[in-house]
C-alpha atoms as a PDB file:
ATOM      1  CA  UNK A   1     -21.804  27.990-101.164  1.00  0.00           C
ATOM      2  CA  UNK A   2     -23.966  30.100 -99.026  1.00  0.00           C
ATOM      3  CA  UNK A   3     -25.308  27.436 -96.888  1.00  0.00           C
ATOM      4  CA  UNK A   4     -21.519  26.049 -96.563  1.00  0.00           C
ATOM      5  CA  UNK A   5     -20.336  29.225 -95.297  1.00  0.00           C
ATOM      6  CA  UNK A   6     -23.009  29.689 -93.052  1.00  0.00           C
ATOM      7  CA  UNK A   7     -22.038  26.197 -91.329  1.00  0.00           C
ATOM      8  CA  UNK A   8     -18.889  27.380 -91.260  1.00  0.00           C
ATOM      9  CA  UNK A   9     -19.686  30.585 -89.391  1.00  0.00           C
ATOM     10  CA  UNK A  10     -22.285  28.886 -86.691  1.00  0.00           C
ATOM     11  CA  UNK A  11     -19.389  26.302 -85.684  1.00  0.00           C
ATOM     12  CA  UNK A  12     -17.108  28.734 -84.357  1.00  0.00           C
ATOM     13  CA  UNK A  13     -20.169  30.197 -82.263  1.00  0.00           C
ATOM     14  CA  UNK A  14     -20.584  26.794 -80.964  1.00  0.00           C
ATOM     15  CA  UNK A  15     -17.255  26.200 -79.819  1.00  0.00           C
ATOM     16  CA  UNK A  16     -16.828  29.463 -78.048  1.00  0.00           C
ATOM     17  CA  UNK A  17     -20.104  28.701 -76.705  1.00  0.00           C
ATOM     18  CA  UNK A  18     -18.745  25.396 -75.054  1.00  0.00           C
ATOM     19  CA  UNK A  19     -15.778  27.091 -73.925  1.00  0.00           C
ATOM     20  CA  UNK A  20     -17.621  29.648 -72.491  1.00  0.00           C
ATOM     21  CA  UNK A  21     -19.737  26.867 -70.429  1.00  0.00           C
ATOM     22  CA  UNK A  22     -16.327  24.866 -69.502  1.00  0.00           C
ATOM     23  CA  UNK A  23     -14.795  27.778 -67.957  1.00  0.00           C
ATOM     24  CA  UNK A  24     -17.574  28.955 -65.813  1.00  0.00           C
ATOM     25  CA  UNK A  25     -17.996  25.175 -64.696  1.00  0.00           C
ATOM     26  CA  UNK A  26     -14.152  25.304 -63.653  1.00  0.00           C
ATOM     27  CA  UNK A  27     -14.103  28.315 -62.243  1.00  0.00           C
ATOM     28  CA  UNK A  28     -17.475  27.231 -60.232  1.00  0.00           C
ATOM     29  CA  UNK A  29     -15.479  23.897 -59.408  1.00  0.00           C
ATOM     30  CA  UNK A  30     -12.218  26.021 -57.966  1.00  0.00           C
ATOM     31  CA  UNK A  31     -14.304  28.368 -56.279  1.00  0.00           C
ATOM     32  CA  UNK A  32     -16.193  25.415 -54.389  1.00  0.00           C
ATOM     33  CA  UNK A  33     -12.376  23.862 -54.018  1.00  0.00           C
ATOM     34  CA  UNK A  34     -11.365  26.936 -52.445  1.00  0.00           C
ATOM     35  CA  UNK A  35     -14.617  27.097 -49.789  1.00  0.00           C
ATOM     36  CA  UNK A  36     -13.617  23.733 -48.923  1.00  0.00           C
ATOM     37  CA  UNK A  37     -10.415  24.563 -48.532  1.00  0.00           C
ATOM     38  CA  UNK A  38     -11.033  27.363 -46.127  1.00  0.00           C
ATOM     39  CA  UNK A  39     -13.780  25.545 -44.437  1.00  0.00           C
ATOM     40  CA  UNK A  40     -11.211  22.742 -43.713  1.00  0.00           C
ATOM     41  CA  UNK A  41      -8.273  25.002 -42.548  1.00  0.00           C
ATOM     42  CA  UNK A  42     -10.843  26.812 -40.384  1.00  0.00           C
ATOM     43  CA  UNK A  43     -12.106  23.524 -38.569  1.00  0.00           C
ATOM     44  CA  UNK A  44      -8.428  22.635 -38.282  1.00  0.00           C
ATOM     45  CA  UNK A  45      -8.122  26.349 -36.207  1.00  0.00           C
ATOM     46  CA  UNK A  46     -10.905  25.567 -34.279  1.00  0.00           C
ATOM     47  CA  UNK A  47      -9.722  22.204 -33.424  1.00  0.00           C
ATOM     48  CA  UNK A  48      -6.266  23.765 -32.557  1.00  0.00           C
ATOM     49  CA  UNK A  49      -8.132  26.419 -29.946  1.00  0.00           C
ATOM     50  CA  UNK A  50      -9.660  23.766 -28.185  1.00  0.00           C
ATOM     51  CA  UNK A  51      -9.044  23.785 -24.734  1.00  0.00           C
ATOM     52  CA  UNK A  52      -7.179  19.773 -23.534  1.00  0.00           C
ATOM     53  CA  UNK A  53      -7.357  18.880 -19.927  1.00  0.00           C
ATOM     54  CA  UNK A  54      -3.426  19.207 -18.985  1.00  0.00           C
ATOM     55  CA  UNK A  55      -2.494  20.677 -21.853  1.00  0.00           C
ATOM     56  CA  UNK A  56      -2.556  17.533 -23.825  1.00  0.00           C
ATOM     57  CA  UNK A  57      -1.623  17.919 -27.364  1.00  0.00           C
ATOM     58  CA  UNK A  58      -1.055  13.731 -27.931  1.00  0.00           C
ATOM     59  CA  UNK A  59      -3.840  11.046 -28.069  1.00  0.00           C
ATOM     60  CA  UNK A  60      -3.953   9.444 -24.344  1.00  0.00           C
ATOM     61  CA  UNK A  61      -2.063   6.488 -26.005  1.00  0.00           C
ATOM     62  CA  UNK A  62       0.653   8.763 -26.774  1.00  0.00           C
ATOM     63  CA  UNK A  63       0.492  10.560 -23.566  1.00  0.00           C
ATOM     64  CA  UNK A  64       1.094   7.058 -21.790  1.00  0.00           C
ATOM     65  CA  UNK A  65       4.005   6.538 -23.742  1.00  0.00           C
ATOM     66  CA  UNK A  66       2.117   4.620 -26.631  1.00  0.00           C
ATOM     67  CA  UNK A  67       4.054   0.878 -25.437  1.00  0.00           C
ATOM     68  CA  UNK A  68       2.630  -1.751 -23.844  1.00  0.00           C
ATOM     69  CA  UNK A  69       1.416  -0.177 -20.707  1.00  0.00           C
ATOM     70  CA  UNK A  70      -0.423   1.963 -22.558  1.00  0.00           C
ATOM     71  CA  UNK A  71      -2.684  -1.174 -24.040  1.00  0.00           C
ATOM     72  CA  UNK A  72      -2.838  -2.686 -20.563  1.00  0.00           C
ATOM     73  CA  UNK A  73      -3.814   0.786 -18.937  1.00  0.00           C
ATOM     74  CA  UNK A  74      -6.423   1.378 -21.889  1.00  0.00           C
ATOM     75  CA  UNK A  75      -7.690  -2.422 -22.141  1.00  0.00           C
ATOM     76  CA  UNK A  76      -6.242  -2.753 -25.265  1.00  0.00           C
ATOM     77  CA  UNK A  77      -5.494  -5.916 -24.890  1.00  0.00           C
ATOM     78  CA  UNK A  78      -8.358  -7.182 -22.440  1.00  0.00           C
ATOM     79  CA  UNK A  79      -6.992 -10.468 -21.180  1.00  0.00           C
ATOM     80  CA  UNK A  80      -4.165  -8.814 -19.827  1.00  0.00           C
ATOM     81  CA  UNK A  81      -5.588  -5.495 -18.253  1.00  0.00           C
ATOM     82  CA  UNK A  82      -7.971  -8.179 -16.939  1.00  0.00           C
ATOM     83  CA  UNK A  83      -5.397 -10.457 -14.932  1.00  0.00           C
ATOM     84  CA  UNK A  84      -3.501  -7.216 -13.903  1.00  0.00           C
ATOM     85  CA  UNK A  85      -6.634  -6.136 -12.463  1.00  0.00           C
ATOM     86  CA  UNK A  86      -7.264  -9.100 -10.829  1.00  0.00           C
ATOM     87  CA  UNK A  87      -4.353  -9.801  -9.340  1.00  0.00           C
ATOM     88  CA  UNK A  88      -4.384  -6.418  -7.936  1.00  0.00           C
ATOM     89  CA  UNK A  89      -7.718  -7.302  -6.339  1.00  0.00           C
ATOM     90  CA  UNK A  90      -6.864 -10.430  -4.755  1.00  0.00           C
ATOM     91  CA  UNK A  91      -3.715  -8.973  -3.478  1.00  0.00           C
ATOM     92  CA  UNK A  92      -5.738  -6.496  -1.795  1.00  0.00           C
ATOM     93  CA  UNK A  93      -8.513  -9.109  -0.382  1.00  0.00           C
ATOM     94  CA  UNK A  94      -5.587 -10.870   1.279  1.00  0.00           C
ATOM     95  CA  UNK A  95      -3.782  -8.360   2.498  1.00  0.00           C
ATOM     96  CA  UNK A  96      -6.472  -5.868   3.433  1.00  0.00           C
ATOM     97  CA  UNK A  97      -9.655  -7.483   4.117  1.00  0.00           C
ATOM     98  CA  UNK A  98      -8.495 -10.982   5.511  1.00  0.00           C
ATOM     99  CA  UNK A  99      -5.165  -9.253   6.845  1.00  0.00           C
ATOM    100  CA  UNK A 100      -2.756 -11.845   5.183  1.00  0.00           C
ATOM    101  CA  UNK A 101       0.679 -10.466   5.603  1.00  0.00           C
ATOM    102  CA  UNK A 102       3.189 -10.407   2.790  1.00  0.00           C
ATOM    103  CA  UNK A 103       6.372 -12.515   4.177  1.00  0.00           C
ATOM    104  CA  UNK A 104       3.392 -14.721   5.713  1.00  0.00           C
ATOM    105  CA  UNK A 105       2.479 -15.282   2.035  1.00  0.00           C
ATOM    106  CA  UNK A 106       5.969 -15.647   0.436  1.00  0.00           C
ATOM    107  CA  UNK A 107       7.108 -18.149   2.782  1.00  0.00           C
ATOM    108  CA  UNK A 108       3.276 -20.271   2.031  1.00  0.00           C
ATOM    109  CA  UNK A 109       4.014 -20.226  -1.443  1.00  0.00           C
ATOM    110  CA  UNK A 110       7.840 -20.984  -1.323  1.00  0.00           C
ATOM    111  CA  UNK A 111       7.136 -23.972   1.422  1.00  0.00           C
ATOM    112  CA  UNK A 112       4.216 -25.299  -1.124  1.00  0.00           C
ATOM    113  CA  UNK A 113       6.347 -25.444  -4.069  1.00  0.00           C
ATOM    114  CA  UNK A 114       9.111 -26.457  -2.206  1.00  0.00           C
ATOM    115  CA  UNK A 115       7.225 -29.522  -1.114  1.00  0.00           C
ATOM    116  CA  UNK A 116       5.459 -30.265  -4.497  1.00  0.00           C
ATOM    117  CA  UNK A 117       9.381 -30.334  -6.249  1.00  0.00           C
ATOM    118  CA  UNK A 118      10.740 -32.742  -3.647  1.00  0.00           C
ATOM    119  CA  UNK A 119       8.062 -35.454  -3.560  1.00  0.00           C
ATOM    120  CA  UNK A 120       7.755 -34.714  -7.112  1.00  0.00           C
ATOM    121  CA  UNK A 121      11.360 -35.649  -7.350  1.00  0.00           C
ATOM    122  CA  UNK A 122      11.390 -38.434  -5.101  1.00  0.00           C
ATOM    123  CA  UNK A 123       8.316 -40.072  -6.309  1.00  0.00           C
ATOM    124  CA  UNK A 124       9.636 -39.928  -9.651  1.00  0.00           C
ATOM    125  CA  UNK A 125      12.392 -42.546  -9.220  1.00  0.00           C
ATOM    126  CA  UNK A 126       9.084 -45.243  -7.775  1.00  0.00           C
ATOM    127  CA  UNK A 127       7.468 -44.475 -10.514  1.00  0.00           C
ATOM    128  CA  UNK A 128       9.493 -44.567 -13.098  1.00  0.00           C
ATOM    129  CA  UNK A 129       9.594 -40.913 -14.891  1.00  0.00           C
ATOM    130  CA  UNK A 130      12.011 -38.793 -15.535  1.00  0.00           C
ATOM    131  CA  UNK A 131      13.326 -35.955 -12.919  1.00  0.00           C
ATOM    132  CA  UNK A 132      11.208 -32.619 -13.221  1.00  0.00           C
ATOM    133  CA  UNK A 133      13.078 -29.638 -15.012  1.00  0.00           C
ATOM    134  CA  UNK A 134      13.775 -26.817 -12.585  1.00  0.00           C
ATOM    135  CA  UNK A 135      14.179 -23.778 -14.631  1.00  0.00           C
ATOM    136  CA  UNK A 136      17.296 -21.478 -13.531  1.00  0.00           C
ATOM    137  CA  UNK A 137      15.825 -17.896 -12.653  1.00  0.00           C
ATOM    138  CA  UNK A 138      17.848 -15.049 -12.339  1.00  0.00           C
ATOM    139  CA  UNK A 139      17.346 -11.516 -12.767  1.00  0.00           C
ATOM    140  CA  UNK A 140      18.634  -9.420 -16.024  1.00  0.00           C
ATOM    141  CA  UNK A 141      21.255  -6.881 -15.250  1.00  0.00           C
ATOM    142  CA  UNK A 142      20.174  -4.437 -18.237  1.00  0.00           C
ATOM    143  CA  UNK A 143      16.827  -4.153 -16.930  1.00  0.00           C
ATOM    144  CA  UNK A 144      17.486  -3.374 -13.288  1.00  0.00           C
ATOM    145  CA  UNK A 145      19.444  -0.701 -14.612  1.00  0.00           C
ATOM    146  CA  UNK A 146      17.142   0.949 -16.447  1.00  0.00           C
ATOM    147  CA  UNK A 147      14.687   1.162 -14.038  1.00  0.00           C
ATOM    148  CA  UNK A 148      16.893   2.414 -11.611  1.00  0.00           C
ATOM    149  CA  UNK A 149      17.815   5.057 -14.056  1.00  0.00           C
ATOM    150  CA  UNK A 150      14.439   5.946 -14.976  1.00  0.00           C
ATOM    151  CA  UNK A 151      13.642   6.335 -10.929  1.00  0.00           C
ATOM    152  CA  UNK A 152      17.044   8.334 -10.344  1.00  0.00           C
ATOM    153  CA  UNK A 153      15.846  10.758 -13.027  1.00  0.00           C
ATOM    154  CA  UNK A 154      12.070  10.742 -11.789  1.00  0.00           C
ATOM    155  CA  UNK A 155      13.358  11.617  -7.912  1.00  0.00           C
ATOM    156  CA  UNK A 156      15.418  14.473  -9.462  1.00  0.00           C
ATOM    157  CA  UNK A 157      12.778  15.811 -10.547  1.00  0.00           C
ATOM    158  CA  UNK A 158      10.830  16.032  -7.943  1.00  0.00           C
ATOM    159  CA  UNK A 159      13.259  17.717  -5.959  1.00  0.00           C
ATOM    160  CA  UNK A 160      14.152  20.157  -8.570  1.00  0.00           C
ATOM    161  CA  UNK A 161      10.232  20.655  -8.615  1.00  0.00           C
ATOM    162  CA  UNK A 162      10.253  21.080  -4.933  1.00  0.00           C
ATOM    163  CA  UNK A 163      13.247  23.444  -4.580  1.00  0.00           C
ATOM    164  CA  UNK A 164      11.463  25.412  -7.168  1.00  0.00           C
ATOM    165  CA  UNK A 165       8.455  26.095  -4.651  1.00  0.00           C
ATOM    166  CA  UNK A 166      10.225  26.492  -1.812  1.00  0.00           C
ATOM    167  CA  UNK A 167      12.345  29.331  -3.370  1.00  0.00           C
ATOM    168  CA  UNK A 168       9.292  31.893  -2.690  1.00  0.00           C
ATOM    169  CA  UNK A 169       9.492  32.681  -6.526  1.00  0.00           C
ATOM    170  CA  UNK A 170       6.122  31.637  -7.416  1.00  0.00           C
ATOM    171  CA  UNK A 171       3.349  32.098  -4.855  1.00  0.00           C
ATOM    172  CA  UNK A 172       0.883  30.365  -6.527  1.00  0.00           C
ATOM    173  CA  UNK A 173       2.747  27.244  -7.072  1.00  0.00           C
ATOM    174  CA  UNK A 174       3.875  27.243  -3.229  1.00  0.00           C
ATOM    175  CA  UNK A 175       0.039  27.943  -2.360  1.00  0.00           C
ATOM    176  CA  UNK A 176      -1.182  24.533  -5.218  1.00  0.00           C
ATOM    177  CA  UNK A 177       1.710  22.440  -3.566  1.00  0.00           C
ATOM    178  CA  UNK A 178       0.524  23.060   0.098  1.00  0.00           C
ATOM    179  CA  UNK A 179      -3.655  22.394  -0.727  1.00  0.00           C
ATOM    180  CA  UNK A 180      -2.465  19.128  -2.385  1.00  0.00           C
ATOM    181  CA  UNK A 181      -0.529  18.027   0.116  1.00  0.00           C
ATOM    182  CA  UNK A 182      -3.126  19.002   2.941  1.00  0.00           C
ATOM    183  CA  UNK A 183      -5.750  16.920   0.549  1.00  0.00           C
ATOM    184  CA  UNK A 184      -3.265  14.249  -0.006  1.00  0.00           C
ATOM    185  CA  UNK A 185      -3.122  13.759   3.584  1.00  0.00           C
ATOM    186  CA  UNK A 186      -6.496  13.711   4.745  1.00  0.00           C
ATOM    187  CA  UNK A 187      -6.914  11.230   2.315  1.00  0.00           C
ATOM    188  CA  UNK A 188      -4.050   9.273   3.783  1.00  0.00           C
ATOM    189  CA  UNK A 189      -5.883   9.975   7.087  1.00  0.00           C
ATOM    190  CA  UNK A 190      -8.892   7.774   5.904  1.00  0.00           C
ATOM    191  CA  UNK A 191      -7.269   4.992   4.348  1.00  0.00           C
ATOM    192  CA  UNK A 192      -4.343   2.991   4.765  1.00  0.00           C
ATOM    193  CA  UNK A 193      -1.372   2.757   2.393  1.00  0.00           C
ATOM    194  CA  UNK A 194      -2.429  -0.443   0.650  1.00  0.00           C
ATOM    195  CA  UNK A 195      -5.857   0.466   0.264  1.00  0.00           C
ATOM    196  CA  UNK A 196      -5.056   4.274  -1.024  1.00  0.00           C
ATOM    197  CA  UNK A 197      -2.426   1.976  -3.640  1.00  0.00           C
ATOM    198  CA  UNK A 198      -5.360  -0.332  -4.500  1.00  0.00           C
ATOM    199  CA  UNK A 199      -7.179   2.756  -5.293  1.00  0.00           C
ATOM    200  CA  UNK A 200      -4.365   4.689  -7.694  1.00  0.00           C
ATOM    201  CA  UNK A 201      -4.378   1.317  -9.380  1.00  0.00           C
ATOM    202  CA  UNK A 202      -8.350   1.444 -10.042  1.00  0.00           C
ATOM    203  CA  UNK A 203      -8.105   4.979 -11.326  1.00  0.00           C
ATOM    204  CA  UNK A 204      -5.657   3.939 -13.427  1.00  0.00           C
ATOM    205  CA  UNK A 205      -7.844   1.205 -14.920  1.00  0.00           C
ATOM    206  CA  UNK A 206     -10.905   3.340 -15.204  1.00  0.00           C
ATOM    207  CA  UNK A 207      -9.887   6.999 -15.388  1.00  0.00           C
ATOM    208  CA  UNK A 208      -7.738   6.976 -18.670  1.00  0.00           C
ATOM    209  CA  UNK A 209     -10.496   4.883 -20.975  1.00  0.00           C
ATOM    210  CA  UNK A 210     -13.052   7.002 -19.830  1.00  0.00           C
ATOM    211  CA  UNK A 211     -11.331   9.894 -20.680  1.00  0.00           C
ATOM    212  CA  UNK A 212      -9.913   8.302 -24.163  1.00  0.00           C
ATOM    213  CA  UNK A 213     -13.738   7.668 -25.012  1.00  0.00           C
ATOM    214  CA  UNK A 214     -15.230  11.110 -23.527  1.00  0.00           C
ATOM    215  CA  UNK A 215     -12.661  13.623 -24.143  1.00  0.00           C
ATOM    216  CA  UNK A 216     -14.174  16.279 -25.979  1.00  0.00           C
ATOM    217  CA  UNK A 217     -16.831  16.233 -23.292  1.00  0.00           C
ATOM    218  CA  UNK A 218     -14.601  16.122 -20.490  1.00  0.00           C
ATOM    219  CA  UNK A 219     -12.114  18.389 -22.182  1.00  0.00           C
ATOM    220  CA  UNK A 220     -15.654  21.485 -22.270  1.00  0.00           C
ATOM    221  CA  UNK A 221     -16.453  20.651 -18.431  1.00  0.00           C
ATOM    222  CA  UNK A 222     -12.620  21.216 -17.629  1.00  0.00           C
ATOM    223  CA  UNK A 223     -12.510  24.055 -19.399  1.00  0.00           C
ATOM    224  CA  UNK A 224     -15.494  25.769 -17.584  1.00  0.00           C
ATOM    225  CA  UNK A 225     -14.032  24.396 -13.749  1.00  0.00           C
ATOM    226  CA  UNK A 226     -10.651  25.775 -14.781  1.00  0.00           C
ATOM    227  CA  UNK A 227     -12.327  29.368 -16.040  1.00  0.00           C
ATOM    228  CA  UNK A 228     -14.309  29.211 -12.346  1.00  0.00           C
ATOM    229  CA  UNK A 229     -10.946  28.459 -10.466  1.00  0.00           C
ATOM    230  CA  UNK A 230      -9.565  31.352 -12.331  1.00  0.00           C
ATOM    231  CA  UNK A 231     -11.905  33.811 -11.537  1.00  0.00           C
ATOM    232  CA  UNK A 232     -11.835  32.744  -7.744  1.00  0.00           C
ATOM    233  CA  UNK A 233      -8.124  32.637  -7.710  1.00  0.00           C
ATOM    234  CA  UNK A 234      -8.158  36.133  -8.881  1.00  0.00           C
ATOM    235  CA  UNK A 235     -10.825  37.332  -6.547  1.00  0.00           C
ATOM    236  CA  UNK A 236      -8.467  35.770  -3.629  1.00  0.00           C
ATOM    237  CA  UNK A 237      -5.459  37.339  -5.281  1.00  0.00           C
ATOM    238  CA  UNK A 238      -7.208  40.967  -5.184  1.00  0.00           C
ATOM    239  CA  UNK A 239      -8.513  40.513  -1.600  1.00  0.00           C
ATOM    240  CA  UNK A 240      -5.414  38.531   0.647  1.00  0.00           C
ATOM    241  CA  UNK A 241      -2.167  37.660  -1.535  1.00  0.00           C
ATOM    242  CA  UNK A 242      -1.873  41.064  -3.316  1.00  0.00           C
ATOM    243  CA  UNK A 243      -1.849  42.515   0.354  1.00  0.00           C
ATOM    244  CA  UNK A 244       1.075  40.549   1.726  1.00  0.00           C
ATOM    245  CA  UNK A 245       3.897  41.914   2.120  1.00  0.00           C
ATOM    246  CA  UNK A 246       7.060  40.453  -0.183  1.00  0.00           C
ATOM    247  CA  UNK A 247      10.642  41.788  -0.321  1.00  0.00           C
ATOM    248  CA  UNK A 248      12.474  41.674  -3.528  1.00  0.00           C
ATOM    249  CA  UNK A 249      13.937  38.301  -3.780  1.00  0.00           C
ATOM    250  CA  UNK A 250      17.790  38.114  -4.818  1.00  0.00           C
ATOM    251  CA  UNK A 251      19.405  35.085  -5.532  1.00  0.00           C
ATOM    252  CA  UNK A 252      22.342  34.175  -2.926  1.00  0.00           C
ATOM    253  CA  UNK A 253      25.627  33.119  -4.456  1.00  0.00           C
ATOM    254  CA  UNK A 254      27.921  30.594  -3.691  1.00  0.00           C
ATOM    255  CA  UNK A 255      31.486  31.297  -3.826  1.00  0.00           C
END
């Protein structure tokens, strides 16, 4: 009897004992839940203050409206981005280097395949084959359209931005739109308007992967150019803008 009531009495120390080990083991498990927890919501904070060239908050994909210019622009699909490339190119060797002119070219190819479809057609009735098919080519209304729209829309813009700057509101936008334009057109100065195109398109082709594949890095040197511009901007602020003088500005109304 004793030694069955002692048995009795030690199993009831045993269970509380394994309770008491199973609680501190979840309560070490929800505390370590918890650090991970915070240590992931912090990263996520940190990630959120970092500093994105243009204020980009979308993957470059995204940012070039995620469609299929975006895969040709990133050489997502390589074959393509490849032949746009090169096309670009040899439009540029004609044009540029060997001075080919453009209606010089048109005509060449339209008088080529003119003359390829009309022996092709006449041979066929010596030999004996049938006609060749001359697909009917026209161009889609729905299409025209929206490019047009999308261009209307894009111009408006641009003059809304440009109305904007010349209003004298903002001196600092007035004073960006003036150095870019002076840039823009010493630029112009040194090349000529095919050759300055043949560039945008290289940029285009190069620029955005590189940045895709390097962005955090690019994303820390932009950050420190754009603190440096800052600071100088301010310094010329203090020393010539803050000492020019401005009248109030009042919007005019038209009756």
């Amino acid at each position: 009897m004793t030694e069955h009531h002692e048995h009795q009495h030690e199993e009831p120390k045993a269970e509380s004992l394994i309770d008491k080990i199973a609680e501190k083991i979840h309560a070490h498990d929800s505390s370590s839940s918890d650090s991970e927890d915070d240590k992931g919501s912090a990263s996520a904070t940190i990630k959120s203050k970092i500093y994105r060239l243009f204020g980009r908050e979308r993957p470059v994909h995204k940012v070039f409206g995620g469609g299929k210019p975006a895969d040709i622009f990133l050489w997502r699909n390589k074959k393509v981005s490849g032949g746009v490339l090169g096309g670009a190119t040899v439009a540029w060797i004609l044009f540029e280097l060997l001075e080919y002119h453009f209606l010089t070219l048109i005509c060449h190819i339209l008088m080529a395949a003119l003359a390829v479809v009309f022996l092709w057609s006449n041979a066929s009735f010596f030999i004996n084959k049938s006609l060749p098919h001359i697909p009917q080519v026209h161009i889609p209304e729905g299409p025209v359209k929206e490019i047009a729209s999308a261009l209307r829309v894009e111009i408006n813009r641009a003059i809304a931005v440009l109305r904007e700057i010349a209003s004298g509101r903002d001196l600092k936008s007035f004073l960006s739109a003036i150095a870019g334009l002076w840039v823009l057109s010493i630029v112009g100065s040194w090349f000529n308007f095919l050759t300055l195109l043949y560039i945008g398109v290289i940029l285009l082709f190069t620029v955005p992967v590189f940045y895709e594949k390097y962005d955090d890095k690019v994303d820390a040197y932009a950050e420190k150019a754009m603190a440096e511009l800052k600071k100088q901007y301010a310094v010329f602020d203090a020393k010539v803008l803050s000492k020019i003088p401005r009248g109030p500005l009042k919007d005019k109304k038209i009756a």
